[in-house]
C-alpha atoms as a PDB file:
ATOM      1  CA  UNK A   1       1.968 -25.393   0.004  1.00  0.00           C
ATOM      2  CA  UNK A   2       2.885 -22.549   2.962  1.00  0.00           C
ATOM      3  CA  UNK A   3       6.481 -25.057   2.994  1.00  0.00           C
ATOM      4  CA  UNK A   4       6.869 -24.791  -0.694  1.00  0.00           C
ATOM      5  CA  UNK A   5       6.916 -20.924  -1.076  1.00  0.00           C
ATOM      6  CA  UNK A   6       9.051 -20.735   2.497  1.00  0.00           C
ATOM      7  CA  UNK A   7       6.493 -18.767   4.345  1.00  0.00           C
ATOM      8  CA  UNK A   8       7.625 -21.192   7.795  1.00  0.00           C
ATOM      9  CA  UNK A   9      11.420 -20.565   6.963  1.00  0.00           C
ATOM     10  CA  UNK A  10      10.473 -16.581   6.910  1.00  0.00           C
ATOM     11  CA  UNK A  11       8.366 -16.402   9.824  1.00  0.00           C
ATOM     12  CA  UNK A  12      10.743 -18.392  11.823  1.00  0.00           C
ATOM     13  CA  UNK A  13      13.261 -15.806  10.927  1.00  0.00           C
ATOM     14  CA  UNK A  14      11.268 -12.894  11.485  1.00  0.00           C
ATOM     15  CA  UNK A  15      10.336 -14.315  15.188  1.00  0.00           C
ATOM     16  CA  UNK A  16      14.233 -14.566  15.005  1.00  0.00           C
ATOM     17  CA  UNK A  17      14.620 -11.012  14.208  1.00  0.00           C
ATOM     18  CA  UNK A  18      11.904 -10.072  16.886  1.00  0.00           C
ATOM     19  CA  UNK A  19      14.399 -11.665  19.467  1.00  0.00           C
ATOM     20  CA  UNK A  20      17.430  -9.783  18.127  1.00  0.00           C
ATOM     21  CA  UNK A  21      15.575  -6.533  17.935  1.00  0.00           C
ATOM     22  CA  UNK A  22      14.197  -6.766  22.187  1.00  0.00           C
ATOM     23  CA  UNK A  23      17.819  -8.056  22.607  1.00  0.00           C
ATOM     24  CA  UNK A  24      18.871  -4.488  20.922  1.00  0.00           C
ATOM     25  CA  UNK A  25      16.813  -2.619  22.258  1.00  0.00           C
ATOM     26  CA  UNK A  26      15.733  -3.416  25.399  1.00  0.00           C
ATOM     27  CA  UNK A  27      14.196  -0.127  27.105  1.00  0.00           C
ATOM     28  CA  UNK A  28      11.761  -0.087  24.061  1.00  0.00           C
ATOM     29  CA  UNK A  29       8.401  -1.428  24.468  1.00  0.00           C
ATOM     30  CA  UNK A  30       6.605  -3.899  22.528  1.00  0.00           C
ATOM     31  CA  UNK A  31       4.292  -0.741  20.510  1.00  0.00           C
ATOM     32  CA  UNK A  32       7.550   1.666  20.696  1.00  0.00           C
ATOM     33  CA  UNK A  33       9.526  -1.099  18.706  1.00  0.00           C
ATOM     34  CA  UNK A  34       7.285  -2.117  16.516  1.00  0.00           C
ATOM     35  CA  UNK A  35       6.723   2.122  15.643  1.00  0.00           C
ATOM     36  CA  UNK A  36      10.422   1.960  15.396  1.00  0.00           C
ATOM     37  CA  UNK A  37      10.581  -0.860  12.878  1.00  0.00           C
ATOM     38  CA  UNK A  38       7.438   0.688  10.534  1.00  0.00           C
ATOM     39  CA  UNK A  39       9.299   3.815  10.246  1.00  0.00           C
ATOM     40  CA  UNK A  40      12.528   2.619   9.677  1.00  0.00           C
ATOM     41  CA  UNK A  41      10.509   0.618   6.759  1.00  0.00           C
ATOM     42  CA  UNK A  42       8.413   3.795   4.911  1.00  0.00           C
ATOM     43  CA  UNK A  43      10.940   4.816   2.491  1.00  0.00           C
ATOM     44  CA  UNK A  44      10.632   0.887   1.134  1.00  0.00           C
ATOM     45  CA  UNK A  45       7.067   0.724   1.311  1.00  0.00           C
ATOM     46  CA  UNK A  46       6.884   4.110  -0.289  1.00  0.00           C
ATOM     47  CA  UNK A  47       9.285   2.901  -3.160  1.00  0.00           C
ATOM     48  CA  UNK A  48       7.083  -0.052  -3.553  1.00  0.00           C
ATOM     49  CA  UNK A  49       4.148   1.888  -4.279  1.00  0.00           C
ATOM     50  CA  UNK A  50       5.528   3.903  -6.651  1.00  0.00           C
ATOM     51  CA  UNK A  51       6.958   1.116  -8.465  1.00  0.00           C
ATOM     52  CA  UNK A  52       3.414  -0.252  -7.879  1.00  0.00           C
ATOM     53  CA  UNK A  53       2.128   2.935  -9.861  1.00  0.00           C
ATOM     54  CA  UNK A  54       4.346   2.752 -12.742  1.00  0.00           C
ATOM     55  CA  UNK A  55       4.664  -0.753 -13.687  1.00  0.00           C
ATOM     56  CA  UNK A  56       2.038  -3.047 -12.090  1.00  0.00           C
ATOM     57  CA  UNK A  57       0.464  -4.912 -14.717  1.00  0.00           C
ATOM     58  CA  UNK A  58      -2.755  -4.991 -13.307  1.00  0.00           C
ATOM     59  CA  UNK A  59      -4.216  -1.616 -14.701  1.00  0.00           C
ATOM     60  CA  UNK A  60      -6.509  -0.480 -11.273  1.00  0.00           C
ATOM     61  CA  UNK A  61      -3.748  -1.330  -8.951  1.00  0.00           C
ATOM     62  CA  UNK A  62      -1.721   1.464 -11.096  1.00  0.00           C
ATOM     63  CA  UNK A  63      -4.164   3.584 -10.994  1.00  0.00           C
ATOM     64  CA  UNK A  64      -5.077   2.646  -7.312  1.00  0.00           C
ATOM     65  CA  UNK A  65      -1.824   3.577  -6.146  1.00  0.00           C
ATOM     66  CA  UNK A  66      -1.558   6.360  -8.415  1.00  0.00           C
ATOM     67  CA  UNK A  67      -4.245   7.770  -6.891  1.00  0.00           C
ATOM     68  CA  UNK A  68      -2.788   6.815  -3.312  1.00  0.00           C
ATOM     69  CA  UNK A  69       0.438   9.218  -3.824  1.00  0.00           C
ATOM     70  CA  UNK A  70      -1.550  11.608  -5.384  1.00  0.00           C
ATOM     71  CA  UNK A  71      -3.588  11.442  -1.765  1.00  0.00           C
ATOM     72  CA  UNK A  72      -0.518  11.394   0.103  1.00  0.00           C
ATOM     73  CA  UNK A  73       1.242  14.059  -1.846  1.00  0.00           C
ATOM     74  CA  UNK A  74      -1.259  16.898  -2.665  1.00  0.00           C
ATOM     75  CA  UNK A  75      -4.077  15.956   0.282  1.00  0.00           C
ATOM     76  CA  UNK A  76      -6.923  13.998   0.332  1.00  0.00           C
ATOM     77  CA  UNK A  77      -8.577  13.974  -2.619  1.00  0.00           C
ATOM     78  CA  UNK A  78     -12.335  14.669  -1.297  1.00  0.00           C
ATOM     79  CA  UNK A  79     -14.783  16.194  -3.225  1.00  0.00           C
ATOM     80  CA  UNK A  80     -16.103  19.718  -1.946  1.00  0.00           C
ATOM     81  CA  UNK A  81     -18.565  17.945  -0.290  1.00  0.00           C
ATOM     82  CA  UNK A  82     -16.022  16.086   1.712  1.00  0.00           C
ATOM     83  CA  UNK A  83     -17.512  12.418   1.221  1.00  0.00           C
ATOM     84  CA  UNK A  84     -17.172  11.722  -2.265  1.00  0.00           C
ATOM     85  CA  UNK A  85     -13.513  11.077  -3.691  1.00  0.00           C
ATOM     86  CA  UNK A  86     -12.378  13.148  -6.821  1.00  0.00           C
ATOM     87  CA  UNK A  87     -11.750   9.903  -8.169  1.00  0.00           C
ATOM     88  CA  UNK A  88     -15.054   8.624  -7.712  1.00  0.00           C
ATOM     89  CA  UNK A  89     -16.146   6.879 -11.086  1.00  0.00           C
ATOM     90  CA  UNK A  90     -12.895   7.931 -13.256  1.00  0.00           C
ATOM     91  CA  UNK A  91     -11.259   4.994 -13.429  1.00  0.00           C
ATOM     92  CA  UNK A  92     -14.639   3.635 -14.846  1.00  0.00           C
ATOM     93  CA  UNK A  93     -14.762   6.045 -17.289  1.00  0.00           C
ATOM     94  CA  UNK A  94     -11.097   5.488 -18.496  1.00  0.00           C
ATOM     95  CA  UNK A  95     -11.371   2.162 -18.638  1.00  0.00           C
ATOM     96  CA  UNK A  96     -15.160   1.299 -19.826  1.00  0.00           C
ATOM     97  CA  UNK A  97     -14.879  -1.518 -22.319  1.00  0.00           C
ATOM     98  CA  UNK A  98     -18.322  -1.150 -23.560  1.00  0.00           C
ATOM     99  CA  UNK A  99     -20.179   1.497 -25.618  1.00  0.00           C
ATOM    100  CA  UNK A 100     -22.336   3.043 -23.175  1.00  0.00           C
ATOM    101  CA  UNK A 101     -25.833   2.984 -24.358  1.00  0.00           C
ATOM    102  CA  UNK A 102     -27.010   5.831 -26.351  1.00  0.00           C
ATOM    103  CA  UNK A 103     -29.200   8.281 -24.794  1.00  0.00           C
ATOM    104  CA  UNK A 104     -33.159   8.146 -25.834  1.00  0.00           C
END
C-alpha cells in the first residue's frame, strides 16, 4: 500500500534532498539545518492552516484551526484562571445535535 500512494519514492527523495541541503550548506549543523528548513517552511504551513480553517470539510478541524490562529494571532486563549481554554465546551455547544434534556 506505502508503494501505491509513493510514500518510498518521496522519502527517497527527501533523504535526497537531505544530501543536497549538507552538500549546501556545510558549516550548518544537523539541528541548525533542520531550524533552517522549518522556517523557511512557516509561511506554507501557515497558509495550510488557514486554508484548513476556511474550507476543511470536517467541521472541528475548521473550527480547530480556527481556534489555532485565533491562539497564534491574539494570544493564548486561557481562561482568567489560566488552565481552562476560552474555547472550552463551545464547539459542543455549536454543534450539539441533540436537544439537551430539559431542566426538572
Amino acid at each position: 500500500m506505502a508503494e501505491e500512494l509513493g510514500f518510498d519514492k518521496e522519502f527517497e527523495r527527501l533523504i535526497a534532498a537531505e544530501s543536497l541541503e549538507k552538500q549546501l550548506h556545510p558549516a550548518e549543523t544537523d539541528g541548525q539545518r533542520a531550524t533552517r528548513i522549518l522556517e523557511e517552511g512557516a509561511g506554507v504551513a501557515a497558509m495550510s492552516i488557514v486554508q484548513l480553517s476556511r474550507a476543511s470539510s470536517n467541521e472541528q478541524l475548521r473550527f480547530r484551526a480556527s481556534a489555532y490562529i485565533l491562539d497564534r494571532v491574539l494570544g493564548d486563549s486561557k481562561g482568567s484562571s489560566g488552565t481552562t481554554p476560552v474555547w472550552s465546551g463551545l464547539f459542543d455547544d455549536v454543534t450539539m445535535t441533540e436537544e439537551p434534556a430539559p431542566n426538572k
